[in-house]
Protein backbone atom coordinates (compact mmCIF):
# COMPACT_ATOMS: atom_id res chain seq x y z
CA UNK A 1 -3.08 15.86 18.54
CA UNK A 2 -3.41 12.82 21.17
CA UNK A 3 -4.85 9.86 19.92
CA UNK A 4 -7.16 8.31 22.11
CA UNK A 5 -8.70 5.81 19.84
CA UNK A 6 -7.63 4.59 16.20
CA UNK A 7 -10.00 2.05 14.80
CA UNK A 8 -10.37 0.43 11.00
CA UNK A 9 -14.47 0.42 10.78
CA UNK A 10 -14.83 -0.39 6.88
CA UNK A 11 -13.93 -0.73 3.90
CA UNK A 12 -16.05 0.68 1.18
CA UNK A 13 -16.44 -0.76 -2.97
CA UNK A 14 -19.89 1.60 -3.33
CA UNK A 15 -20.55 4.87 -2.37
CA UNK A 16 -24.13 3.73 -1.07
CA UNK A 17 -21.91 2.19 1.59
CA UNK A 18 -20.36 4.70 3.28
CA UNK A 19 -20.80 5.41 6.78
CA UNK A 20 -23.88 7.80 7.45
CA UNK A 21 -22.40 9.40 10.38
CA UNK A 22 -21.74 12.69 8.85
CA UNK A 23 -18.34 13.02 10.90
CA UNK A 24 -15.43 15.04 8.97
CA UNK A 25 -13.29 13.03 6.51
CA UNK A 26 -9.59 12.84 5.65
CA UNK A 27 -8.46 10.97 2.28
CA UNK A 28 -5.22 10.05 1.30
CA UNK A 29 -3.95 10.05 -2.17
CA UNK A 30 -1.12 8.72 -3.57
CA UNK A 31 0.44 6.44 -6.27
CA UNK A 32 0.71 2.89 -5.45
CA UNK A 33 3.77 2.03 -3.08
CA UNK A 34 4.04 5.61 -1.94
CA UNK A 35 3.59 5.14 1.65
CA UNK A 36 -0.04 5.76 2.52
CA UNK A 37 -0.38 3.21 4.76
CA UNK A 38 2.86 3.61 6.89
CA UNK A 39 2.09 7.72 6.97
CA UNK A 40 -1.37 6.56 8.54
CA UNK A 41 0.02 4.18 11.01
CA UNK A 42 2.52 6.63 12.15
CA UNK A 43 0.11 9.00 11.99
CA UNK A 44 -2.04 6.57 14.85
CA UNK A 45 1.31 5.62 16.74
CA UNK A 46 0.26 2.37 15.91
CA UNK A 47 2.15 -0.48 13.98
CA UNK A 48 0.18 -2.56 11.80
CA UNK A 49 -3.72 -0.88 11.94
CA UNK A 50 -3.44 0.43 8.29
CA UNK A 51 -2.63 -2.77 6.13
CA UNK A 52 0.87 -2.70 4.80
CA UNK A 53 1.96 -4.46 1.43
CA UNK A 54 4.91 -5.37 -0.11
CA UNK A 55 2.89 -5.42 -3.37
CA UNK A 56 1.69 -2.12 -4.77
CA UNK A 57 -1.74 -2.07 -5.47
CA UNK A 58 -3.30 -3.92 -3.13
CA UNK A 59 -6.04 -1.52 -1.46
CA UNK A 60 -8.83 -1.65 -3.86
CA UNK A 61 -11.36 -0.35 -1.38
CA UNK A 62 -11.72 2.75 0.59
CA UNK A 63 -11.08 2.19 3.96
CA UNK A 64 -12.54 4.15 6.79
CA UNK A 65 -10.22 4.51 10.05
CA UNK A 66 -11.89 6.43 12.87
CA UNK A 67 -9.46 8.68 14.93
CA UNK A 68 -11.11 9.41 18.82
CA UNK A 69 -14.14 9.00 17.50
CA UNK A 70 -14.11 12.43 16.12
CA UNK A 71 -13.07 12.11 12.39
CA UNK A 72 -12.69 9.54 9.79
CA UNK A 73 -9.07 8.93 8.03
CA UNK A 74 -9.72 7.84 4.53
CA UNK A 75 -7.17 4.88 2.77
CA UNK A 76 -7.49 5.79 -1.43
CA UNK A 77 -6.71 3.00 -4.12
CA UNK A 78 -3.05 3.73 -5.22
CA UNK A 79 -2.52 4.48 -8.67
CA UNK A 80 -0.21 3.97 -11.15
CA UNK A 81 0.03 0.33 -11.10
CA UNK A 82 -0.01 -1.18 -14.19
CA UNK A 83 -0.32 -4.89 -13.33
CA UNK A 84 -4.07 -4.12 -11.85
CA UNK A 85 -6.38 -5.17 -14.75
CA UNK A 86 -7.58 -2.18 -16.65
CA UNK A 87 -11.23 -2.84 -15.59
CA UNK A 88 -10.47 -3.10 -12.34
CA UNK A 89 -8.20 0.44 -12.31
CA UNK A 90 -11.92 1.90 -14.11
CA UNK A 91 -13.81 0.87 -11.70
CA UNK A 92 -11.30 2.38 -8.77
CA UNK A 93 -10.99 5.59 -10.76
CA UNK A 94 -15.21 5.73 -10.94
CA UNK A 95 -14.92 5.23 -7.10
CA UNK A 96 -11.88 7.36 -6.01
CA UNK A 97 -13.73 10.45 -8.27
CA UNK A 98 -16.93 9.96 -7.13
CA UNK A 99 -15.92 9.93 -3.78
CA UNK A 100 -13.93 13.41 -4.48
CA UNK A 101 -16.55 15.19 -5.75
CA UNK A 102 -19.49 13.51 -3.72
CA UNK A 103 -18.88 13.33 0.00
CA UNK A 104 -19.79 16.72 1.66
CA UNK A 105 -17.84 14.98 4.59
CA UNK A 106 -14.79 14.99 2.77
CA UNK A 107 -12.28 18.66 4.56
CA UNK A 108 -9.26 17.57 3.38
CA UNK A 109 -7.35 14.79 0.72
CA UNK A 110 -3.58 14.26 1.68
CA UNK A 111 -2.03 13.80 -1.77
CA UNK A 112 1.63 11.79 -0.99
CA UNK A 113 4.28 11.93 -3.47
CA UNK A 114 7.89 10.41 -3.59
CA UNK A 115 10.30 12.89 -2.74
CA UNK A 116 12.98 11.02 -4.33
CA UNK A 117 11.08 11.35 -7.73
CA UNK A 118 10.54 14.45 -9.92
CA UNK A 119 6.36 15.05 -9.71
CA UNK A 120 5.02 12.18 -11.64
CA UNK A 121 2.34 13.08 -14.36
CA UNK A 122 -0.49 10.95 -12.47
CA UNK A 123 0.31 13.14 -9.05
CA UNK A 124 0.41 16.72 -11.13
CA UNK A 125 -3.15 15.46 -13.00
CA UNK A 126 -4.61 14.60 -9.21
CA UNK A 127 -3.38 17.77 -7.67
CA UNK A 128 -4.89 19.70 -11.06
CA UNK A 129 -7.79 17.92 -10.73
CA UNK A 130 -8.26 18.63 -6.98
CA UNK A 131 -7.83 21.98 -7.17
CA UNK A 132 -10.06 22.42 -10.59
CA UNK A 133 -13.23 20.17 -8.16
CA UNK A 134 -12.50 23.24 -5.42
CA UNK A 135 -10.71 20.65 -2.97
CA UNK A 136 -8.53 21.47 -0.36
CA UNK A 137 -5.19 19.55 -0.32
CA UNK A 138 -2.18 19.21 1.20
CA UNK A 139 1.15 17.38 -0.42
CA UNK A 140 3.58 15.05 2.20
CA UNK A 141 6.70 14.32 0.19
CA UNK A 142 7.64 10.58 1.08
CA UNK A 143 10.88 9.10 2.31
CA UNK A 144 12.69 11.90 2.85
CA UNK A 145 14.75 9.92 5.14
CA UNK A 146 16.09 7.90 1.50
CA UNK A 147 18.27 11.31 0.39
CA UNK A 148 21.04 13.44 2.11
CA UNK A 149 19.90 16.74 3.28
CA UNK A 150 21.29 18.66 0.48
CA UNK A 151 19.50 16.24 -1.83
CA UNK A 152 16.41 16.46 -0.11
CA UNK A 153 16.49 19.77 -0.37
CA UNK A 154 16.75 19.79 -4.13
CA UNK A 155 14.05 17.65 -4.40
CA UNK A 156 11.49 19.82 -2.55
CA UNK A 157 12.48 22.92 -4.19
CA UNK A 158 12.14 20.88 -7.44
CA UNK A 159 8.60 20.01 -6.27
CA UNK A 160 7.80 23.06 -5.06
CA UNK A 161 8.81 24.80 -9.12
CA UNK A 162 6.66 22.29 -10.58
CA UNK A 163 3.68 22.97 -7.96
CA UNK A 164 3.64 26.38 -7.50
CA UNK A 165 3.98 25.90 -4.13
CA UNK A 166 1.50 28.11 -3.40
CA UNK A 167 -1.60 26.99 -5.36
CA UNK A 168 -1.48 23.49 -2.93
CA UNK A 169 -0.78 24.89 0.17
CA UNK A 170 2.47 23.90 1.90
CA UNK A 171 4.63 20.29 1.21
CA UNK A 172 5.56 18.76 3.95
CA UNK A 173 8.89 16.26 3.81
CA UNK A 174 8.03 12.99 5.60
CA UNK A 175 9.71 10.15 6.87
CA UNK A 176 8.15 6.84 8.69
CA UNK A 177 11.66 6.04 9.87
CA UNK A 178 12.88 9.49 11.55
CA UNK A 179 8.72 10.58 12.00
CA UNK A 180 9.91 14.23 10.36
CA UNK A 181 6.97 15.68 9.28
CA UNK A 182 4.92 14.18 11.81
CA UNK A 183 3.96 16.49 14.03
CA UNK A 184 3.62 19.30 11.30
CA UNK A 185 1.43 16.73 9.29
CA UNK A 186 -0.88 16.47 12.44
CA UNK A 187 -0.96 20.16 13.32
CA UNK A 188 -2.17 21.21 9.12
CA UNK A 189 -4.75 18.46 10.15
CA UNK A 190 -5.81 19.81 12.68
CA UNK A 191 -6.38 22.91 11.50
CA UNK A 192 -8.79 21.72 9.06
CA UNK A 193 -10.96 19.82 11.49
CA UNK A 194 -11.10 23.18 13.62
CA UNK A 195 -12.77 24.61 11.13
C-alpha cells in the first residue's frame, strides 16, 4: 500500500472520546516493549511519528494515527509491566476491553509477540480472548532479525504448536531492522480494509 499521508490525530483515556468519523480501525496489541511503536513507524515509512520509549509502559492512552485519510491505526497500552501501578493497569485493562468489544469501527487488532520468547501467558489469554469476543486478528512475531534463521525458525514453529496456527490466521516474522514482514504485514492489512 502507498502511504500518502500518516498523521497522529489523538490520543484517547475515554471511549466518549473517540473520533466520530466512523472510518475503519486497526489496533495493535502487544506486551509492553514488544515493538508496537517501531512496527507502526515502519509500517508509515516514517521515523519518529509513533512515540518510541526506552521505558516499557509508557503509552497509557489509545492513540489514533490516520493512514491517507482512509483508516485509523490504533496504538494499545502494553501489558505486562509490572512497575505501572495496579490502578492504573485497571483502568487500561477497562479501556483496552471496552474498546475491543465496543467500537464497530474496529476490522482488525494486530496482536505482536516476541519471537525470541515462547508465547507468554498474557499474549495466549489476549489471543483467547479475541477470538472468544469474535475478533479478527492477526499475530507479527517481533525481532526476528535477534535469532539465526534456523533459530527463528524454531521459534515460529514453536508459536505456531502453541497457537494452532490456524485458529489466528497466519504469523508473520517481523523485523524493524531488515523490514521482513513488511510488505506481507501491509498486504493482510489490506485485505481487511477491502472488505
Amino acid at each position: 500500500m502507498k502511504i500518502l499521508s500518516a498523521e497522529y490525530i489523538k490520543s484517547v483515556a475515554r471511549l466518549e472520546d473517540l473520533p466520530r468519523d466512523r472510518l475503519p480501525q486497526i489496533a495493535f496489541a502487544g506486551r509492553s516493549n514488544v515493538g508496537k511503536s517501531t512496527l507502526l513507524n515502519v509500517l508509515f515509512n516514517r521515523r519518529n511519528l509513533a512515540y518510541v520509549s526506552s521505558t516499557p509502559g509508557k503509552t497509557q492512552t489509545l492513540n489514533f494515527y490516520r493512514v491517507n485519510r482512509q483508516f485509523y491505526f490504533v496504538d494499545l497500552p502494553g501489558y505486562g509491566y509490572a512497575k505501572s501501578p495496579k490502578s492504573l493497569r485497571q483502568q487500561w485493562q477497562g479501556l483496552i476491553e471496552s474498546y475491543l468489544t465496543g467500537v464497530e469501527e474496529l476490522r482488525l487488532v494486530v496482536v505482536l509477540v516476541d519471537v525470541r520468547l515462547s508465547l507468554q501467558e498474557l499474549d495466549a489469554q489476549l489471543l483467547e480472548w479475541l477470538r472468544l469476543q469474535g475478533r479478527s486478528c492477526i499475530v507479527v512475531a517481533t525481532k526476528a532479525d535477534k535469532l539465526s534463521g534456523s533459530e527463528l525458525q524454531k521459534n515460529l514453529a514453536g508459536l505456531r504448536g502453541a497457537l494452532g496456527e490456524g485458529d489466528f490466521g497466519k504469523i508473520v516474522p517481523f523485523s524493524a531492522k531488515s523490514g521482513r514482514g513488511k510488505e506481507e504485514v501491509w498486504r493482510l492489512l489490506q485485505g481487511v480494509l477491502e472488505r
